[in-house]
Structure formats: C-alpha cells, structure tokens
N, C-alpha and C. Protein backbone atom coordinates (compact mmCIF):
# COMPACT_ATOMS: atom_id res chain seq x y z
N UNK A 1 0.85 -1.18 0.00
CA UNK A 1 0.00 0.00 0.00
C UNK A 1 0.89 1.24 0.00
N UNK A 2 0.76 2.39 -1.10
CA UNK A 2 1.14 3.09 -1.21
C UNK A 2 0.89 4.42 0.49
N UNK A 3 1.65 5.62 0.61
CA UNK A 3 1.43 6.63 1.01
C UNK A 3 0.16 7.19 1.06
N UNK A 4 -0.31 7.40 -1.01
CA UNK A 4 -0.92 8.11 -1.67
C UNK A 4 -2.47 7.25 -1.08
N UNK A 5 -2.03 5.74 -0.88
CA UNK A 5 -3.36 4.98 -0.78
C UNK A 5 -3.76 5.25 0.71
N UNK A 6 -2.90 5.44 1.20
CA UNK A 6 -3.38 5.40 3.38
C UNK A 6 -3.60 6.41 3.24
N UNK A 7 -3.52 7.58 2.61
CA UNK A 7 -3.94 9.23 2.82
C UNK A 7 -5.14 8.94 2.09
N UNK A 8 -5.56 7.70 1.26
CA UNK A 8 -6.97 7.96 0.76
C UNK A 8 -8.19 7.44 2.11
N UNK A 9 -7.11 6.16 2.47
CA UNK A 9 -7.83 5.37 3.62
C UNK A 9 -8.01 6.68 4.59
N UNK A 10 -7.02 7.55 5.17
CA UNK A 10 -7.34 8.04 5.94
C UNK A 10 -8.55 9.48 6.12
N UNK A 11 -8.76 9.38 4.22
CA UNK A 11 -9.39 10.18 3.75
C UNK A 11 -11.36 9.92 4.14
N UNK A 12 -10.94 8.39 4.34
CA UNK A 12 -12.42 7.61 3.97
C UNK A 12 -13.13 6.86 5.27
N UNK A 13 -12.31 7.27 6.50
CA UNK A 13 -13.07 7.50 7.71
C UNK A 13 -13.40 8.53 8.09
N UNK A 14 -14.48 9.01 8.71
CA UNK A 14 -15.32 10.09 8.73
C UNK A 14 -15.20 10.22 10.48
N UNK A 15 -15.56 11.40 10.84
CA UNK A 15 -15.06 11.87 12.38
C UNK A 15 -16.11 13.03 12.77
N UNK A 16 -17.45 12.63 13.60
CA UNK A 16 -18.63 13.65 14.09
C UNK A 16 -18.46 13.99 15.37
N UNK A 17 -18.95 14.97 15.68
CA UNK A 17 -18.65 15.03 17.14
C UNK A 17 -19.71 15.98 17.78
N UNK A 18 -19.99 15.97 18.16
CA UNK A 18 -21.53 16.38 19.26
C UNK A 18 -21.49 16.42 20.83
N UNK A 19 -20.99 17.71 20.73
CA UNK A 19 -21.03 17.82 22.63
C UNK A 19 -22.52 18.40 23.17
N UNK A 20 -22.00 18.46 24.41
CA UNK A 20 -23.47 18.40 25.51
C UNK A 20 -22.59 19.03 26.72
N UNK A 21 -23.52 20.18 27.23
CA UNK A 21 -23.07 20.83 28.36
C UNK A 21 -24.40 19.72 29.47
N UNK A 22 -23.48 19.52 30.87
CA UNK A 22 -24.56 18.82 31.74
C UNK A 22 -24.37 20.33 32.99
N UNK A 23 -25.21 20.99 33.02
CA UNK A 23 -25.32 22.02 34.18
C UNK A 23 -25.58 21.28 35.18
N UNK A 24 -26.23 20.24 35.21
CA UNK A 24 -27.25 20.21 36.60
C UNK A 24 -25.32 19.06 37.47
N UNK A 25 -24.12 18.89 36.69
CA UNK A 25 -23.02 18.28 36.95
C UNK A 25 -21.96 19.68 37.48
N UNK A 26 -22.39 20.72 36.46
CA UNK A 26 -21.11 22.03 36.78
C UNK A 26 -21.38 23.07 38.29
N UNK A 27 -20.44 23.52 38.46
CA UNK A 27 -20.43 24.09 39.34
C UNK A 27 -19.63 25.78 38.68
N UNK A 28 -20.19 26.94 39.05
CA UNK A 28 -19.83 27.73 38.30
C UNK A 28 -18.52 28.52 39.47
N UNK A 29 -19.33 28.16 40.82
CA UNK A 29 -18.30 28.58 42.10
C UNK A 29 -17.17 27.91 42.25
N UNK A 30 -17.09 26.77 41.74
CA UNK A 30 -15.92 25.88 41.52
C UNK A 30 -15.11 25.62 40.34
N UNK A 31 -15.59 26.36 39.12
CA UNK A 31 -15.11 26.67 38.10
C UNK A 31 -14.83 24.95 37.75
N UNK A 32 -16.16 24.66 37.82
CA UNK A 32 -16.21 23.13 36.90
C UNK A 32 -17.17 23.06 36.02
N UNK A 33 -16.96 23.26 34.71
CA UNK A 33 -17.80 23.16 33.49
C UNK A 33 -17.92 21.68 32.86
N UNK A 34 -19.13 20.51 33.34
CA UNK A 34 -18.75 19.29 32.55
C UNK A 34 -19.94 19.07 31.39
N UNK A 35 -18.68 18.63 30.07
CA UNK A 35 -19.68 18.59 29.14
C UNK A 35 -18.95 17.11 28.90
N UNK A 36 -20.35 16.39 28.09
CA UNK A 36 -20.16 15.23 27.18
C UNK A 36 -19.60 15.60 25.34
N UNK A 37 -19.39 14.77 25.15
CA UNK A 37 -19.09 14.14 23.85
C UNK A 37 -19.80 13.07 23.20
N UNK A 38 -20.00 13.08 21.92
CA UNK A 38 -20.10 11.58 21.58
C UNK A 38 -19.49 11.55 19.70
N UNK A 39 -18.49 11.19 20.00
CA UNK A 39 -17.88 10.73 18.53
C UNK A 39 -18.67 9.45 17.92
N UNK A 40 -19.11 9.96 16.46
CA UNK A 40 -19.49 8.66 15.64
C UNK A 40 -17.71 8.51 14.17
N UNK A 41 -17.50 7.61 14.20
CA UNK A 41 -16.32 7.18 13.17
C UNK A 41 -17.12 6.32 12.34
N UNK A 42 -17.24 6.56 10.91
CA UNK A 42 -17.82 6.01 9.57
C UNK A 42 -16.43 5.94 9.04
N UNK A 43 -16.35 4.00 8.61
CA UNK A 43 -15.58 4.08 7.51
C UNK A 43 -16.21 3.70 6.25
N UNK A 44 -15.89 4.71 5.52
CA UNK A 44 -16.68 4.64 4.48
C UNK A 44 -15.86 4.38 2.97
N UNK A 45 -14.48 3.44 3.53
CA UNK A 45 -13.64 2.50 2.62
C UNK A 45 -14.38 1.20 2.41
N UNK A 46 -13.43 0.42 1.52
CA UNK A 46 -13.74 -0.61 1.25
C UNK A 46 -12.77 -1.66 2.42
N UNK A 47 -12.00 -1.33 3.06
CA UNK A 47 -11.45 -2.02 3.97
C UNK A 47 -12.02 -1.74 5.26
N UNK A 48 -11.35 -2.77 6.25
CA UNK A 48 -11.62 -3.03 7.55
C UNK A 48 -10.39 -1.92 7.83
N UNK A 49 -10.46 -1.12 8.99
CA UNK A 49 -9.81 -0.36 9.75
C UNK A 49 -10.05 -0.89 11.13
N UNK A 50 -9.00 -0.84 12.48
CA UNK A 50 -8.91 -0.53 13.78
C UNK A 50 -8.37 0.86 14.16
N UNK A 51 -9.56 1.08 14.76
CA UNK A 51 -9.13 2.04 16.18
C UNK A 51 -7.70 1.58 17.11
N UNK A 52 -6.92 2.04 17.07
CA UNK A 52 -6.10 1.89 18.26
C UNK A 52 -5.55 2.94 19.14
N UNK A 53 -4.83 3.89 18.99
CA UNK A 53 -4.71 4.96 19.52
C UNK A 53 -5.25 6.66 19.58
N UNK A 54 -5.54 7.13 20.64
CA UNK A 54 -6.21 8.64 20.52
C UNK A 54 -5.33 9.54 21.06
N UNK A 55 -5.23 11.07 20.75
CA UNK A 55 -4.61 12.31 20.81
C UNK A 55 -5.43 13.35 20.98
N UNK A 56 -6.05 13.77 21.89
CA UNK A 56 -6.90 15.26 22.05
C UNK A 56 -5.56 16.17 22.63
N UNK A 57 -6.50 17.34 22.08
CA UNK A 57 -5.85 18.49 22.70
C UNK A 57 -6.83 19.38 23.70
N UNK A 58 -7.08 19.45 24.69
CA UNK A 58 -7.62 20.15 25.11
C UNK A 58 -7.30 22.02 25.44
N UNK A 59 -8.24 22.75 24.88
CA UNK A 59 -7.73 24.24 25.32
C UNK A 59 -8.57 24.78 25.88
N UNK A 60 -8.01 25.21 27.42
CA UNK A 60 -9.52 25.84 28.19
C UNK A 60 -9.76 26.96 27.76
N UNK A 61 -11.12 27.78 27.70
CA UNK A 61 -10.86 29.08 27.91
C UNK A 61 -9.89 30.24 28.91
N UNK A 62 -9.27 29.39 29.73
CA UNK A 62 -8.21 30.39 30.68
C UNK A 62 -6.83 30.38 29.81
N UNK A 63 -6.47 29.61 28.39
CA UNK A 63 -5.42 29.46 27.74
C UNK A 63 -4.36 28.31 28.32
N UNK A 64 -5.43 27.56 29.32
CA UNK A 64 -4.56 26.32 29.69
C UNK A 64 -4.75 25.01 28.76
N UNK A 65 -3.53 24.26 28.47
CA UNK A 65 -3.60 23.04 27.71
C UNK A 65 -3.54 21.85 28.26
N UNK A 66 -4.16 21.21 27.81
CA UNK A 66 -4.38 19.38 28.21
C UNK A 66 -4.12 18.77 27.41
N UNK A 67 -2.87 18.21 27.02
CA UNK A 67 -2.88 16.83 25.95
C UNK A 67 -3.52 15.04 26.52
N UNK A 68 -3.71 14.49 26.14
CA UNK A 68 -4.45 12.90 26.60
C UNK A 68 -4.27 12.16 25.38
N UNK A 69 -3.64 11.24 25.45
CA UNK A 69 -3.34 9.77 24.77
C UNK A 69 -3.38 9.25 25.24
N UNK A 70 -3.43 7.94 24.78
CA UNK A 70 -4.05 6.70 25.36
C UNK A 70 -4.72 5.25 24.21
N UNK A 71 -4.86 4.46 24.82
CA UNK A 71 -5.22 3.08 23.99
C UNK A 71 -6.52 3.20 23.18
N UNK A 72 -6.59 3.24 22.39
CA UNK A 72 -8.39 3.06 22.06
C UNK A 72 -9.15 3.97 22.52
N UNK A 73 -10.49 3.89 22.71
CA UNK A 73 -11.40 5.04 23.27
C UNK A 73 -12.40 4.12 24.21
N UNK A 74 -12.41 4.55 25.04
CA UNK A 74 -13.74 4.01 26.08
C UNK A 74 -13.42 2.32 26.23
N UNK A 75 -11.81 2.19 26.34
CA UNK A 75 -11.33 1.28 26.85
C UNK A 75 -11.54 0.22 25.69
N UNK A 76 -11.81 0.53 24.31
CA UNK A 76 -12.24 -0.40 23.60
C UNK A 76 -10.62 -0.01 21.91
N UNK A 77 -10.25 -1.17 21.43
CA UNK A 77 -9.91 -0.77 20.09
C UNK A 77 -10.53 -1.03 19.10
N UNK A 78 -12.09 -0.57 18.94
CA UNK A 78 -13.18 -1.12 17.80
C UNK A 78 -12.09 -1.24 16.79
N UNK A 79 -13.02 -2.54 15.86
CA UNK A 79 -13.03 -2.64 14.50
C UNK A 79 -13.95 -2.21 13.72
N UNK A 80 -13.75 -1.41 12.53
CA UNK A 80 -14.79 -0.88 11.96
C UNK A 80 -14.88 -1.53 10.27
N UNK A 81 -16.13 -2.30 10.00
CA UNK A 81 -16.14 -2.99 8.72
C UNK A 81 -16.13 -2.04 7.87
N UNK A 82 -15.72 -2.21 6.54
CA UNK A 82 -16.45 -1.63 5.44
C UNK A 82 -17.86 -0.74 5.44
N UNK A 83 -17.92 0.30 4.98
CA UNK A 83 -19.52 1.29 5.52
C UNK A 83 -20.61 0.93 6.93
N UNK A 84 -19.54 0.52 7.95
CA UNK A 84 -19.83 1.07 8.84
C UNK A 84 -19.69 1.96 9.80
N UNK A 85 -20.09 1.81 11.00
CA UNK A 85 -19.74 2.82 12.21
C UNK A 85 -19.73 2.66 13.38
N UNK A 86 -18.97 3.47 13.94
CA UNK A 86 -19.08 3.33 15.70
C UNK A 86 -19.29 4.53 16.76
N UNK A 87 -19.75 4.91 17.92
CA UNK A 87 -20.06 5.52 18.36
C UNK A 87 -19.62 5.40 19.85
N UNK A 88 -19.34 6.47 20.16
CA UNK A 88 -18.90 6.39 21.62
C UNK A 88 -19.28 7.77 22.43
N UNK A 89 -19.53 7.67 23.76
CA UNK A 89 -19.50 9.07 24.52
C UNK A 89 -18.40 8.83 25.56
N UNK A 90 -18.09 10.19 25.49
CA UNK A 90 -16.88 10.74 26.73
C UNK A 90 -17.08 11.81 27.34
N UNK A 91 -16.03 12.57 28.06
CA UNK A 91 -16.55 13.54 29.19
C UNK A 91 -15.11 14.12 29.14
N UNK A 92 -15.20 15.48 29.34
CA UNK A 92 -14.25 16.73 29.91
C UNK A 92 -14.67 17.41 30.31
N UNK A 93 -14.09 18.03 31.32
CA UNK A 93 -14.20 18.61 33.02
C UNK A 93 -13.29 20.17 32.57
N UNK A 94 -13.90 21.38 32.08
CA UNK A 94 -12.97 22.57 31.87
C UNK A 94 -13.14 23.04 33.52
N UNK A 95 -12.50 24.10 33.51
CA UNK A 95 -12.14 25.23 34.24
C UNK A 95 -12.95 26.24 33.99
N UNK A 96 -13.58 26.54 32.56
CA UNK A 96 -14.37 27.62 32.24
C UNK A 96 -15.48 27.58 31.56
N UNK A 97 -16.40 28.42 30.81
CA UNK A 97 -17.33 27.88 30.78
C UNK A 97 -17.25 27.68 28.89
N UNK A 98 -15.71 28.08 28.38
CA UNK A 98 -15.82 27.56 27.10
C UNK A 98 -14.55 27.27 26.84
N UNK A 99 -14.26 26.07 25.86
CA UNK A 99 -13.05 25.17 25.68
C UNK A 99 -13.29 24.39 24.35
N UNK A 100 -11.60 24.17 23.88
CA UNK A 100 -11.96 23.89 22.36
C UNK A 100 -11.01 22.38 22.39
N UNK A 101 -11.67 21.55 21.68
CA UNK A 101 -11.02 20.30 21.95
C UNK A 101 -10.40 19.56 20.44
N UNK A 102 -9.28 19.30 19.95
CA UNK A 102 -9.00 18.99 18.44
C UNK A 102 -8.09 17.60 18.96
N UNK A 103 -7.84 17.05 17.85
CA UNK A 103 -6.96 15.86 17.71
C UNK A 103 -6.80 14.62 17.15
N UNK A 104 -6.35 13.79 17.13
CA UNK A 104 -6.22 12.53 16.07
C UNK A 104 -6.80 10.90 16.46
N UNK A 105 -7.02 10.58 15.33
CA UNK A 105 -6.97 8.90 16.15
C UNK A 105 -6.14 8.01 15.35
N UNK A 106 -5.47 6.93 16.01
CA UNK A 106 -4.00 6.19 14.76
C UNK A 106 -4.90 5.01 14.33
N UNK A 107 -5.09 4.93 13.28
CA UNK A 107 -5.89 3.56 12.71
C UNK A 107 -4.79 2.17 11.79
N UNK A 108 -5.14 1.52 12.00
CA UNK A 108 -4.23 0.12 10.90
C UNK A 108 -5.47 0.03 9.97
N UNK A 109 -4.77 -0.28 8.84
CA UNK A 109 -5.76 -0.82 7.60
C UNK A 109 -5.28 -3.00 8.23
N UNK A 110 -6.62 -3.09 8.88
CA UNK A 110 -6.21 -4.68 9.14
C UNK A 110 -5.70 -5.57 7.94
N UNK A 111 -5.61 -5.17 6.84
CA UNK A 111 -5.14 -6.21 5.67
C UNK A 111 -4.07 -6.37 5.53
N UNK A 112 -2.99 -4.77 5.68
CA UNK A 112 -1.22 -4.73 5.39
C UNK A 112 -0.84 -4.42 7.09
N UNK A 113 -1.84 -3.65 8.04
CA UNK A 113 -1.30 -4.05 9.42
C UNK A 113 -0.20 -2.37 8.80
N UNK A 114 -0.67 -1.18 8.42
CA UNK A 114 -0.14 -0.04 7.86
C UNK A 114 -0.97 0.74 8.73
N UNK A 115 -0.12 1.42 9.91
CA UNK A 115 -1.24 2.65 10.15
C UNK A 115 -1.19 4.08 9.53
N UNK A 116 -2.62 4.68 9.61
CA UNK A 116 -2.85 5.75 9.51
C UNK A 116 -2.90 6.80 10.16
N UNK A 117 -3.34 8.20 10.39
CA UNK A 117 -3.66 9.05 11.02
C UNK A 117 -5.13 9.69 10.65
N UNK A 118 -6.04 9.83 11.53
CA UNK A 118 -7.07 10.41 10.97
C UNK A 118 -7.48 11.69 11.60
N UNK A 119 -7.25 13.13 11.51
CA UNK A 119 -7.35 14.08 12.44
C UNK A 119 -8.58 14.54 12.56
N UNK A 120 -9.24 14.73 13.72
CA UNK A 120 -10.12 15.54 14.31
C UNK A 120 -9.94 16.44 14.56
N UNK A 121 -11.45 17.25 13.30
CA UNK A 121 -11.19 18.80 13.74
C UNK A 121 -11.44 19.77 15.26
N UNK A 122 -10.69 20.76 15.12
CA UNK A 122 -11.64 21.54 16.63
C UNK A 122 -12.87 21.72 16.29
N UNK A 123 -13.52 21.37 17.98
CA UNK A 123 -14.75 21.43 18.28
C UNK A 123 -15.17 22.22 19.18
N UNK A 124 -16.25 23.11 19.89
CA UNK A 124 -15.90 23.80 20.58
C UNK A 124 -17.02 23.49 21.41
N UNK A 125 -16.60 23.34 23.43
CA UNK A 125 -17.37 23.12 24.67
C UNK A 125 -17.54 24.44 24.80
N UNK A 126 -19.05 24.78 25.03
CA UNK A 126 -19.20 26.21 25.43
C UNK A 126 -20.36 25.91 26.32
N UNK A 127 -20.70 26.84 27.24
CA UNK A 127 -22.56 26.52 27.81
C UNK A 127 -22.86 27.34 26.81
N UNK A 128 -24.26 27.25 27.14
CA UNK A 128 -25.26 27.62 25.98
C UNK A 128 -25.49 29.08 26.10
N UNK A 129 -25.61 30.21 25.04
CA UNK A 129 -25.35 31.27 24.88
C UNK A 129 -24.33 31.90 25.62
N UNK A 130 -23.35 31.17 25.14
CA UNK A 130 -22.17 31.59 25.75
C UNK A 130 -21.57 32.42 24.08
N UNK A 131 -20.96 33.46 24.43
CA UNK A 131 -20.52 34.58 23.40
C UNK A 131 -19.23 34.61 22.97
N UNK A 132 -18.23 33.69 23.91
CA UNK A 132 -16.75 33.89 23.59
C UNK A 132 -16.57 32.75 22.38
C-alpha cells in the first residue's frame, strides 16, 4: 500500500462530534464546566480499519492546555467494517465555561497491518449562549 493509498484510507473515515453541556453536573463557584461528547467514526472505505490509539488536545478558555493519549477510546480498540460505524461518549471537566477540543486517532488498515492518522477537527465546549 502506497502513502498516496493510506492518505486515501485516511481520507475515507469520517469523524462527528456532538457535545453536551450537563449544568445540573457544573459548578460555576468551583469553576467546573462538565460537558459530554459523543464521537461517531464512519468508515466509508472498502477495507476493515482498527481504532487503536487517541490524541486530544484540550484548550480551556483560561489558555490552559491538556494533551491525553491513550489506547483506544472508552477502553475499547473497535473494529470498523467496510460502511460502517461506531459511536462512543466521553466527558471533559474545563475550568471555564468555554473550551476547544481537536486531535487525532492512529488507525491500521487490518489487511497490510499499515497505520494511519485520521485528524479531528476543533470542536468547541461552550454553555449555551455563551458569546466567547
């Protein structure tokens, strides 16, 4: 497998992301803002891909950074068939009441055992009518 071909593979998993502020969890006197996540990953190749490794970046609104890696997501290294998908929810805990979260996930094409990179764009944790 070419370069040209894993930049297509990595072209042909898809990366959604949908956060959720939980108020009735934050505390505004304690400067704890917790929101959910829930990533859906579509591969929408003709190969089987694994999940194996993740990379967020976390940026609070105070200009503090959080990097997090780690195995898989939600303790799992899905396999994802041919036009399907997977779905997961997670959780981050800011400092403020808005924060922007970007980063990658490392995938193998299971056939040559070649990984990829697939980047996730920034997303942004805010409460709701929040202006910054």
């Amino acid at each position: 497998m070419t370069d040209n071909e894993l930049g297509e593979l990595a072209n042909a998993v898809s990366v959604q992301v949908e956060p959720v502020y939980h108020a009735q969890e934050s505390s505004t006197a304690q400067q704890r803002y917790v929101f959910s996540y829930t990533v859906t990953l579509r591969n929408h190749s003709s190969r089987s891909v694994q999940l194996l490794t993740r990379y967020w970046k976390i940026t609070q609104g105070s200009g503090k950074v959080q990097e997090v890696r780690g195995k898989g997501v939600v303790g799992k290294q899905p396999l994802i068939e041919p036009g399907k998908l997977f779905h997961y929810t997670s959780r981050a805990v800011l400092d403020g009441p808005v924060g922007v979260m970007q980063g990658c996930y490392t995938f193998i094409d299971t056939r040559n055992q070649r990984s990829f990179e697939v980047p996730i764009a920034p997303f942004r944790l805010a409460i709701p009518h929040q202006v910054h």
